[in-house]
C-alpha atoms as a PDB file:
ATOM      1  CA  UNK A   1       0.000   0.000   0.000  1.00  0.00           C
ATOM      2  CA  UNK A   2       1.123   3.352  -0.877  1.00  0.00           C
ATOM      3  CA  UNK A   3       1.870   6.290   1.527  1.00  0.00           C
ATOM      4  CA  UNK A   4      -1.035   8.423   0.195  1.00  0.00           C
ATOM      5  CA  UNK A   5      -3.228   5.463   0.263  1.00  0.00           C
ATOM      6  CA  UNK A   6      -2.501   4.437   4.251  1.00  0.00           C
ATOM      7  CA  UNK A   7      -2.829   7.994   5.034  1.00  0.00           C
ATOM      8  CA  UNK A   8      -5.939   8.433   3.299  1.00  0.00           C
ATOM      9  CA  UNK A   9      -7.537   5.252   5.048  1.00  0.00           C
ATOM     10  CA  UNK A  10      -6.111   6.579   8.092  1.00  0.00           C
ATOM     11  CA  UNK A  11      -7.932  10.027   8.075  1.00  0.00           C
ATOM     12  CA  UNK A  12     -11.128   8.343   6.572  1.00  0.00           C
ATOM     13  CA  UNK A  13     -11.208   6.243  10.123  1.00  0.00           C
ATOM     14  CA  UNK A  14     -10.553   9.352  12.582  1.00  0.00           C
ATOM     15  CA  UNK A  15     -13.255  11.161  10.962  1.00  0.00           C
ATOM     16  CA  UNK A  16     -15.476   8.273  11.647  1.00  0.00           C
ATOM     17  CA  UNK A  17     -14.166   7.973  14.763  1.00  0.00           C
ATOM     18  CA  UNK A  18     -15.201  11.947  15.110  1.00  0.00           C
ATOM     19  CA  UNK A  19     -18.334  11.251  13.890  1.00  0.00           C
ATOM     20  CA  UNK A  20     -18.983   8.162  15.912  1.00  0.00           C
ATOM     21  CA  UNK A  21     -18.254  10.341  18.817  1.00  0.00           C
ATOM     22  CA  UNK A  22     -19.652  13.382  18.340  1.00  0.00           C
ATOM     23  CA  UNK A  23     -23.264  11.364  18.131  1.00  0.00           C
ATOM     24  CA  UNK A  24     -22.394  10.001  21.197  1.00  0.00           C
ATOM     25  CA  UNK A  25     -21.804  13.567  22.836  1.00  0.00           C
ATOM     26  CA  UNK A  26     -24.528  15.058  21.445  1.00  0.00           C
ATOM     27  CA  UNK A  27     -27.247  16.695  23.768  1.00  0.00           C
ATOM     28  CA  UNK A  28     -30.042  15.021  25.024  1.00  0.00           C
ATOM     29  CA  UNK A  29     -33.635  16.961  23.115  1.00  0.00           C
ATOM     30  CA  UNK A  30     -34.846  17.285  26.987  1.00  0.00           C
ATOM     31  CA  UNK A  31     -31.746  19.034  28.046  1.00  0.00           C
ATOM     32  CA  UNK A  32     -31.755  21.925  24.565  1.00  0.00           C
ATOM     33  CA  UNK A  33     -32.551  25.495  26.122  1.00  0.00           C
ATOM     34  CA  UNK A  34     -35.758  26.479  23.752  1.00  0.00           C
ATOM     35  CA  UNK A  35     -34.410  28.471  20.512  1.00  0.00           C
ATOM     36  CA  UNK A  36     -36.222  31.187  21.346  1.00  0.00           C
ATOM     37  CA  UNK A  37     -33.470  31.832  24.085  1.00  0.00           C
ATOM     38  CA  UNK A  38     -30.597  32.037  21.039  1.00  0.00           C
ATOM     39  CA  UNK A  39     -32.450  33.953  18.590  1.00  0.00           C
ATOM     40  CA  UNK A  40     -29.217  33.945  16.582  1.00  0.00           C
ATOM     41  CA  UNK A  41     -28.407  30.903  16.996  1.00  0.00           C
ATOM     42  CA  UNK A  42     -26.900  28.635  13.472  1.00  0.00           C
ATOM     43  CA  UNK A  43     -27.231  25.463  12.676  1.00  0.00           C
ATOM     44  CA  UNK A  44     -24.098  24.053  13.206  1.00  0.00           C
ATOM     45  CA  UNK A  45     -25.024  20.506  13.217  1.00  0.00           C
ATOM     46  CA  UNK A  46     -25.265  20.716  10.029  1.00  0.00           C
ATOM     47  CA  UNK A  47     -22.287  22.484   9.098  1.00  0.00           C
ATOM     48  CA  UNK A  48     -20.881  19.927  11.187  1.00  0.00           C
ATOM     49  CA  UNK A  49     -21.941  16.666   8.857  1.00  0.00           C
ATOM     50  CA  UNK A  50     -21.177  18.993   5.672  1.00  0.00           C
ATOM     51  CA  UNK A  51     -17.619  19.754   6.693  1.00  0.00           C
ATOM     52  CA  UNK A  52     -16.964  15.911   7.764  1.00  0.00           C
ATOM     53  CA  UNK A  53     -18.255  14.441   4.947  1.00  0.00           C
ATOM     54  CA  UNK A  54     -16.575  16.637   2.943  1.00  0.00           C
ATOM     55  CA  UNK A  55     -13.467  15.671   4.460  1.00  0.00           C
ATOM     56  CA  UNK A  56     -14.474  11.606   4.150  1.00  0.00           C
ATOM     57  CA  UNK A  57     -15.218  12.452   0.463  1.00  0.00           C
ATOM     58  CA  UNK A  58     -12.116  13.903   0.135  1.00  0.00           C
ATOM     59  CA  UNK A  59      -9.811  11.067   1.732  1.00  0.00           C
ATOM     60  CA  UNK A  60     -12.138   8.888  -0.237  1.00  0.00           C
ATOM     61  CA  UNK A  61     -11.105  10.107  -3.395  1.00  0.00           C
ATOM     62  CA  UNK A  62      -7.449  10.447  -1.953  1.00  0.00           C
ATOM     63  CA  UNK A  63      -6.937   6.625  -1.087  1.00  0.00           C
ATOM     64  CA  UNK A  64      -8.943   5.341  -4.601  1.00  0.00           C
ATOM     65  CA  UNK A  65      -6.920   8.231  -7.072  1.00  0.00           C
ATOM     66  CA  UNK A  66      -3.843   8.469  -4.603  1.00  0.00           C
ATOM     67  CA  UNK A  67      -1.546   6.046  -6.411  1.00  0.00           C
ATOM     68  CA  UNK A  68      -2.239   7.023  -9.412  1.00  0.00           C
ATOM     69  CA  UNK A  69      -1.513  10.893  -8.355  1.00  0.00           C
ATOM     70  CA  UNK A  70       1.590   9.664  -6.943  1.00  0.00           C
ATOM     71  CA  UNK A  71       2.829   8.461 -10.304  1.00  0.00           C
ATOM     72  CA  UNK A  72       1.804  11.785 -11.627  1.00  0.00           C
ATOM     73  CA  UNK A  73       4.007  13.233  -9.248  1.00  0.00           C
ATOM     74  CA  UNK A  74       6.723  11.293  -9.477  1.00  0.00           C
ATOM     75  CA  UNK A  75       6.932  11.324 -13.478  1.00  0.00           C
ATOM     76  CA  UNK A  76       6.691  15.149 -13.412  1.00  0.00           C
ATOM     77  CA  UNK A  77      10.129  15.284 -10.786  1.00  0.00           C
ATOM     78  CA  UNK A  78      11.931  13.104 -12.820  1.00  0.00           C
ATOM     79  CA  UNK A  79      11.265  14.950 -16.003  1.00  0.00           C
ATOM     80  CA  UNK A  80      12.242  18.313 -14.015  1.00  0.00           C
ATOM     81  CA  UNK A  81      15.517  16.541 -12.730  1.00  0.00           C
ATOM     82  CA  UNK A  82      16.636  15.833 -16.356  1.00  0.00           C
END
């Protein structure tokens, strides 16, 4: 296995592992205070999910494309060397 590719299945299991455990931590629905005390208040749940799954799609595409990027890379610094 490539380095790309172990990386890339390494950061797709700590963001699961983030994920997995920021379910876990979430509030209880009896505990919220009622929105209307944080009239301002976002909806960062859900910027949340969108940032980690970007991030999963990301190391996704990272560990499937990564060796051939690699080769990319590596074809390109030899041709500069010469």
């Amino acid at each position: 296995m490539t380095f790309m590719a172990r990386h890339g299945l390494a950061l797709v299991a700590a963001v699961a592992a983030l994920i997995g455990h920021s379910f876990a931590a979430a509030p209880r629905p009896g505990k919220i205070a009622p929105a209307s005390d944080h009239p301002e208040r976002g909806d960062v749940p859900g910027w949340v999910m969108i940032t980690l799954m970007s991030a999963v799609l990301v190391a996704a595409l990272l560990a499937l494309a990564g060796p051939a990027l690699e080769a990319m890379f590596n074809q390109a610094m030899d041709t500069v060397g010469k």
